[in-house]
N, C-alpha and C. Protein backbone atom coordinates (compact mmCIF):
# COMPACT_ATOMS: atom_id res chain seq x y z
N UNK A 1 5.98 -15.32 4.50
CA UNK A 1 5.45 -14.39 3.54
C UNK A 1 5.18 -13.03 4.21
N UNK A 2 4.57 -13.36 5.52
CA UNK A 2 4.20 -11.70 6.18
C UNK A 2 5.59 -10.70 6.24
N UNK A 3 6.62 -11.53 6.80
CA UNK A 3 7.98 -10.84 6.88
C UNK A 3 8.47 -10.71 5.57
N UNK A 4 8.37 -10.84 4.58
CA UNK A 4 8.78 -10.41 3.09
C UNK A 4 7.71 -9.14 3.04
N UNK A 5 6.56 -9.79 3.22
CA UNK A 5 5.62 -8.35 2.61
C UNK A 5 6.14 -6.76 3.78
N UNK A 6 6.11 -7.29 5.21
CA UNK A 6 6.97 -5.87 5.97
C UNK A 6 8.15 -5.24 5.75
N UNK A 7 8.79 -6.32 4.88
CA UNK A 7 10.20 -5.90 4.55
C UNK A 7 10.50 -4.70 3.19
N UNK A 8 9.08 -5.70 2.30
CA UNK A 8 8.84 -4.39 0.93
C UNK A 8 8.41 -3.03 1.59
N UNK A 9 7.32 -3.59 2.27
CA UNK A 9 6.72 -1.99 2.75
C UNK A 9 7.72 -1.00 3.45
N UNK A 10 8.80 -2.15 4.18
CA UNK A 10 9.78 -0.79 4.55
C UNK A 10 10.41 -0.21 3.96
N UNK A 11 10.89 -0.95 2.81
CA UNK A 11 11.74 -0.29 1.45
C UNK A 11 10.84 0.72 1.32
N UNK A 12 9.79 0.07 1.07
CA UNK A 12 8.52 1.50 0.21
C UNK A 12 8.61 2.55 0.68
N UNK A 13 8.57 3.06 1.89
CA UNK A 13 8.44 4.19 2.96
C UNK A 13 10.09 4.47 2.83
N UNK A 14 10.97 4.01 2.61
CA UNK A 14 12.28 4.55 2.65
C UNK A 14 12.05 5.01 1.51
N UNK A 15 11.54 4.82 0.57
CA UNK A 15 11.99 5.20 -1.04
C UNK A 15 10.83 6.51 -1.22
N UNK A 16 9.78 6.23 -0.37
CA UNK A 16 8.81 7.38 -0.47
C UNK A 16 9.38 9.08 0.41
N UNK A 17 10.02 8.31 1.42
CA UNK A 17 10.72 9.63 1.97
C UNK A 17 11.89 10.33 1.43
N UNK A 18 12.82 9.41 0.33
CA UNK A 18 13.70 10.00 -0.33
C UNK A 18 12.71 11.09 -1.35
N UNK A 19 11.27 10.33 -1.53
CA UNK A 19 10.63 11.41 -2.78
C UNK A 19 9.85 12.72 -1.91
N UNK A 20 10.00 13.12 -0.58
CA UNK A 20 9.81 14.01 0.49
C UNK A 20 7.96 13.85 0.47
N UNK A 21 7.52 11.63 0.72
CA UNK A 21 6.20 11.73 0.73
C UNK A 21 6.77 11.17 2.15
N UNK A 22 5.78 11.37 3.30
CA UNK A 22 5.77 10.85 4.62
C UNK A 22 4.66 9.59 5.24
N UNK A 23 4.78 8.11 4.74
CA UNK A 23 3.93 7.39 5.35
C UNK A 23 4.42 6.69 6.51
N UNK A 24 3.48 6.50 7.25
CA UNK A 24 3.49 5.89 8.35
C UNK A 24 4.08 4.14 8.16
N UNK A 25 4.87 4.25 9.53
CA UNK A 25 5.56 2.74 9.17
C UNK A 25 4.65 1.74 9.02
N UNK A 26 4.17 0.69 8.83
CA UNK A 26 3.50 -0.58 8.93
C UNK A 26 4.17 -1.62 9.96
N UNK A 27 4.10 -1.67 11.44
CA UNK A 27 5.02 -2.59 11.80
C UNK A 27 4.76 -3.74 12.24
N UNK A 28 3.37 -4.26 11.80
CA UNK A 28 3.18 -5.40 11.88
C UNK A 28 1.88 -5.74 10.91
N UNK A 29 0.99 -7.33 10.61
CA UNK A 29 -0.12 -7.13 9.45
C UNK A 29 -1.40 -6.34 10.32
N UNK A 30 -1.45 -6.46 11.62
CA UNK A 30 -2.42 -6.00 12.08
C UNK A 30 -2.48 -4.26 11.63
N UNK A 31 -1.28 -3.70 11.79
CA UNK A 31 -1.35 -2.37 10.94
C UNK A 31 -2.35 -2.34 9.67
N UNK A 32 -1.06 -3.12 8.44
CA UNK A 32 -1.71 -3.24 7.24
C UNK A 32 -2.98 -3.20 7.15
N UNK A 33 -3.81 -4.39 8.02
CA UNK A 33 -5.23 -4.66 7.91
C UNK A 33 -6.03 -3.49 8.13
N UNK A 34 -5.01 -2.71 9.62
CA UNK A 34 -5.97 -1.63 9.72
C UNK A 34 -6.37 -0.31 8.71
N UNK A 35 -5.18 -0.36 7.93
CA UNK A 35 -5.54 0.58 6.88
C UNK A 35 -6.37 0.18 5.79
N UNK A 36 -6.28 -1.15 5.34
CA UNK A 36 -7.37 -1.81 4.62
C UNK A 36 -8.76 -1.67 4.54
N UNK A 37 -9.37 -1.96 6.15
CA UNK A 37 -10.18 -2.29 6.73
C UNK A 37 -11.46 -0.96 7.11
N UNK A 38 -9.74 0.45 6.48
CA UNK A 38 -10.59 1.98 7.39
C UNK A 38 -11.01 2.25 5.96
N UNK A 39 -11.75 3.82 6.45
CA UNK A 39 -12.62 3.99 5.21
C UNK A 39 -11.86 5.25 4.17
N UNK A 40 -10.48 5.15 4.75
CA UNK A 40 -9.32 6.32 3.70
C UNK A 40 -8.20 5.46 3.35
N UNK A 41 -7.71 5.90 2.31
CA UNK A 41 -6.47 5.46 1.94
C UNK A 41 -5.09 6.05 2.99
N UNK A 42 -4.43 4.73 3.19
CA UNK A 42 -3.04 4.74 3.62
C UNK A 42 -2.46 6.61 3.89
N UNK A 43 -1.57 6.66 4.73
CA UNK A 43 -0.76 8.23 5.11
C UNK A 43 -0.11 8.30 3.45
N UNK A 44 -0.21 9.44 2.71
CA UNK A 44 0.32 9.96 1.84
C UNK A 44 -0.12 9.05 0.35
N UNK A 45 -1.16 8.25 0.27
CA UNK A 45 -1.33 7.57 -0.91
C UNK A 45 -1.39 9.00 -2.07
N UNK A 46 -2.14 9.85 -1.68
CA UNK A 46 -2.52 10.95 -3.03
C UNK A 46 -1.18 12.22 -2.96
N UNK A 47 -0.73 11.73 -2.33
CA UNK A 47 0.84 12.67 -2.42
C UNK A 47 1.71 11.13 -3.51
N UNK A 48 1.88 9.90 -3.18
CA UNK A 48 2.57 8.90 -3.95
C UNK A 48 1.96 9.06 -5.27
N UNK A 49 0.65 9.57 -5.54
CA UNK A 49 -0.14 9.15 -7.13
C UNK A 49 0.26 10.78 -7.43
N UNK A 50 0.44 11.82 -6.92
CA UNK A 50 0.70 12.79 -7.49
C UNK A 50 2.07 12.94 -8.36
N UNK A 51 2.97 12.33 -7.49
CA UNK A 51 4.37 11.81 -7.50
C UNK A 51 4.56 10.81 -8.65
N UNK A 52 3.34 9.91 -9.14
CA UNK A 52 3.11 9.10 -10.05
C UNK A 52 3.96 7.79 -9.46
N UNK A 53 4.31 7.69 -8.19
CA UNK A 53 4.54 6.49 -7.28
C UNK A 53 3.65 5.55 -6.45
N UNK A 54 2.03 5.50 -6.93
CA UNK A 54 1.80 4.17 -6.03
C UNK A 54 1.92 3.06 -6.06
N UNK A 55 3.23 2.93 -6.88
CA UNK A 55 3.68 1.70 -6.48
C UNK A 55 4.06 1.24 -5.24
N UNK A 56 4.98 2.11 -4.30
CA UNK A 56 4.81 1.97 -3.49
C UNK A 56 3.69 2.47 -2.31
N UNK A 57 2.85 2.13 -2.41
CA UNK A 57 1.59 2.45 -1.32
C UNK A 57 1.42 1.17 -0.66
N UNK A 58 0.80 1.22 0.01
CA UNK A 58 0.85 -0.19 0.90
C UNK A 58 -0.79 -0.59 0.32
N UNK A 59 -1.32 -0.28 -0.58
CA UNK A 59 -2.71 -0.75 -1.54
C UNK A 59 -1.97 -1.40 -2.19
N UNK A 60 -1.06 -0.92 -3.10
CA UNK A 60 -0.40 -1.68 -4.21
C UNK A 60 0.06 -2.67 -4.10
N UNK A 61 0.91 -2.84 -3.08
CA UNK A 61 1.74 -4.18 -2.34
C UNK A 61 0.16 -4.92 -1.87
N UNK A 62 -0.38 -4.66 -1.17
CA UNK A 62 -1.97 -5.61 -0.75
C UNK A 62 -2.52 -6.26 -2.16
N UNK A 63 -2.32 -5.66 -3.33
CA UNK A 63 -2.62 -6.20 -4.45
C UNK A 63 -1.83 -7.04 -5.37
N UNK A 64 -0.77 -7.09 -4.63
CA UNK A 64 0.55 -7.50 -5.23
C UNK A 64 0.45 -9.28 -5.60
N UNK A 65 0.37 -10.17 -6.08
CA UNK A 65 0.09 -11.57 -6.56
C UNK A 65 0.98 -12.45 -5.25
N UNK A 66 2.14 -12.31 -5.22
CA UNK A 66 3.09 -12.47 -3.92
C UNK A 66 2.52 -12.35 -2.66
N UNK A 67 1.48 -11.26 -2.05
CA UNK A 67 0.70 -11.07 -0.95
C UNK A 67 -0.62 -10.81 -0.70
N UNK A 68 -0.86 -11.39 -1.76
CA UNK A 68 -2.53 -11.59 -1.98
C UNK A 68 -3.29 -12.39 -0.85
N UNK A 69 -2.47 -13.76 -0.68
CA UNK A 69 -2.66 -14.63 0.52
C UNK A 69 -2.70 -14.04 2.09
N UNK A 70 -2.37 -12.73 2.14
CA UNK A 70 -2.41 -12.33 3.46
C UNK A 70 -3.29 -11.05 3.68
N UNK A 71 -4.50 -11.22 2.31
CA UNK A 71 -5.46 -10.21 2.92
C UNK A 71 -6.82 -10.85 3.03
N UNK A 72 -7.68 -10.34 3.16
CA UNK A 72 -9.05 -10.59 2.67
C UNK A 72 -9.57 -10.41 1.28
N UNK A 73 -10.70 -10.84 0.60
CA UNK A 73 -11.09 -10.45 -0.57
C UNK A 73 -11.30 -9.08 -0.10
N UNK A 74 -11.64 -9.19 0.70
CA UNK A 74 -12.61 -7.11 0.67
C UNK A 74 -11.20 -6.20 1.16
N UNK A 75 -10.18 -6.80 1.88
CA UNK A 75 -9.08 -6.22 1.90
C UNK A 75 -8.73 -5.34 0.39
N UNK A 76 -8.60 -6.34 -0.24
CA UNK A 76 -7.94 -6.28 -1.94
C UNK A 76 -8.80 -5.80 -2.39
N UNK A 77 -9.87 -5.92 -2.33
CA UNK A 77 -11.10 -5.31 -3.37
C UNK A 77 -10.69 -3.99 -2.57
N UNK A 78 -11.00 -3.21 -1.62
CA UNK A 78 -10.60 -2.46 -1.31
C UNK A 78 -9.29 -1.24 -1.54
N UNK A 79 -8.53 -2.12 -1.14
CA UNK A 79 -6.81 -1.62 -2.04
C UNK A 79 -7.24 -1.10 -3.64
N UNK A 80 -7.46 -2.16 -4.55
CA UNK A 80 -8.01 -2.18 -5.73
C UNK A 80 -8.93 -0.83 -6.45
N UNK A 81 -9.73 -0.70 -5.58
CA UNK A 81 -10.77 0.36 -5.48
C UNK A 81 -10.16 1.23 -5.84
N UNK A 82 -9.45 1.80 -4.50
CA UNK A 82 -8.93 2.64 -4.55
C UNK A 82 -7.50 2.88 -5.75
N UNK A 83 -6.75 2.21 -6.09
CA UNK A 83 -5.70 2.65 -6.57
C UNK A 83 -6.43 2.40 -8.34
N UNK A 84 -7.67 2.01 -8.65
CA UNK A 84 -8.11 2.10 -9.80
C UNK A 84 -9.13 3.75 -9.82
N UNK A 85 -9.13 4.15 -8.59
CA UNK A 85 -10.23 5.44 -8.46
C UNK A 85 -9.19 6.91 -8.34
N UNK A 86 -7.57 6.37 -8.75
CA UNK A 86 -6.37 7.28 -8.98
C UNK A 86 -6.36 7.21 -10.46
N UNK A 87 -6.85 5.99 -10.99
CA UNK A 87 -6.16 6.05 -12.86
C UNK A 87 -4.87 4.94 -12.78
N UNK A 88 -4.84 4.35 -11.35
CA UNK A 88 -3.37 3.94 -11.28
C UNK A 88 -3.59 2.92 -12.57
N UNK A 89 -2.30 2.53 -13.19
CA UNK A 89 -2.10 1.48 -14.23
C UNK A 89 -1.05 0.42 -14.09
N UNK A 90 -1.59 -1.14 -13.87
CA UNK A 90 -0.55 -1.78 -13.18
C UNK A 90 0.73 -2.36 -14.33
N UNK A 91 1.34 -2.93 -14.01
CA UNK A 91 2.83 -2.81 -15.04
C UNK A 91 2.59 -4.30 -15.03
C-alpha cells in the first residue's frame, strides 16, 4: 500500500508541475508523516487550491479511503483540517 500511495504522489507532483505549481517530492512515508505531523501545509498546497487542484496535495491523498491505513488519526484529522479550512469539496 505505501508503494501505491508514493507512486500517486509522484503522479501528483508531475501533474502539479505541468500546472507550473512546485511541490516537493515525497520519497519515502517518513516524508509524508513529516508534513503531516508540521504545523503548515505541504510545498505549494495554496498555489494547488488557487489552481482549484487539491486534489492532488499530499493532504488529499492522506485522506484518501485507499491510504487512510498509513496515517495516524491526528495525521488525517490534520490533512482534513486543513483542506476543509480551503472550502476544498470532496468528489
Amino acid at each position: 500500500m505505501e508503494e501505491k500511495f508514493l507512486a500517486e504522489i509522484a503522479t501528483s507532483r508531475e501533474k502539479a508541475q505541468q500546472l507550473g505549481v512546485r511541490i516537493r517530492p515525497v520519497a519515502d512515508m517518513a516524508a509524508a508523516h513529516r508534513v503531516l505531523s508540521g504545523h503548515r501545509e505541504s510545498d505549494g498546497f495554496f498555489q494547488l487550491a488557487d489552481k482549484g487542484r487539491l486534489d492532488l496535495s499530499l493532504e488529499a491523498l492522506a485522506v484518501k479511503k485507499a491510504y487512510t491505513a498509513l496515517f495516524t488519526d491526528e495525521e488525517a484529522n490534520t490533512a482534513l483540517t486543513r483542506l476543509l479550512g480551503t472550502g476544498y469539496t470532496f468528489k
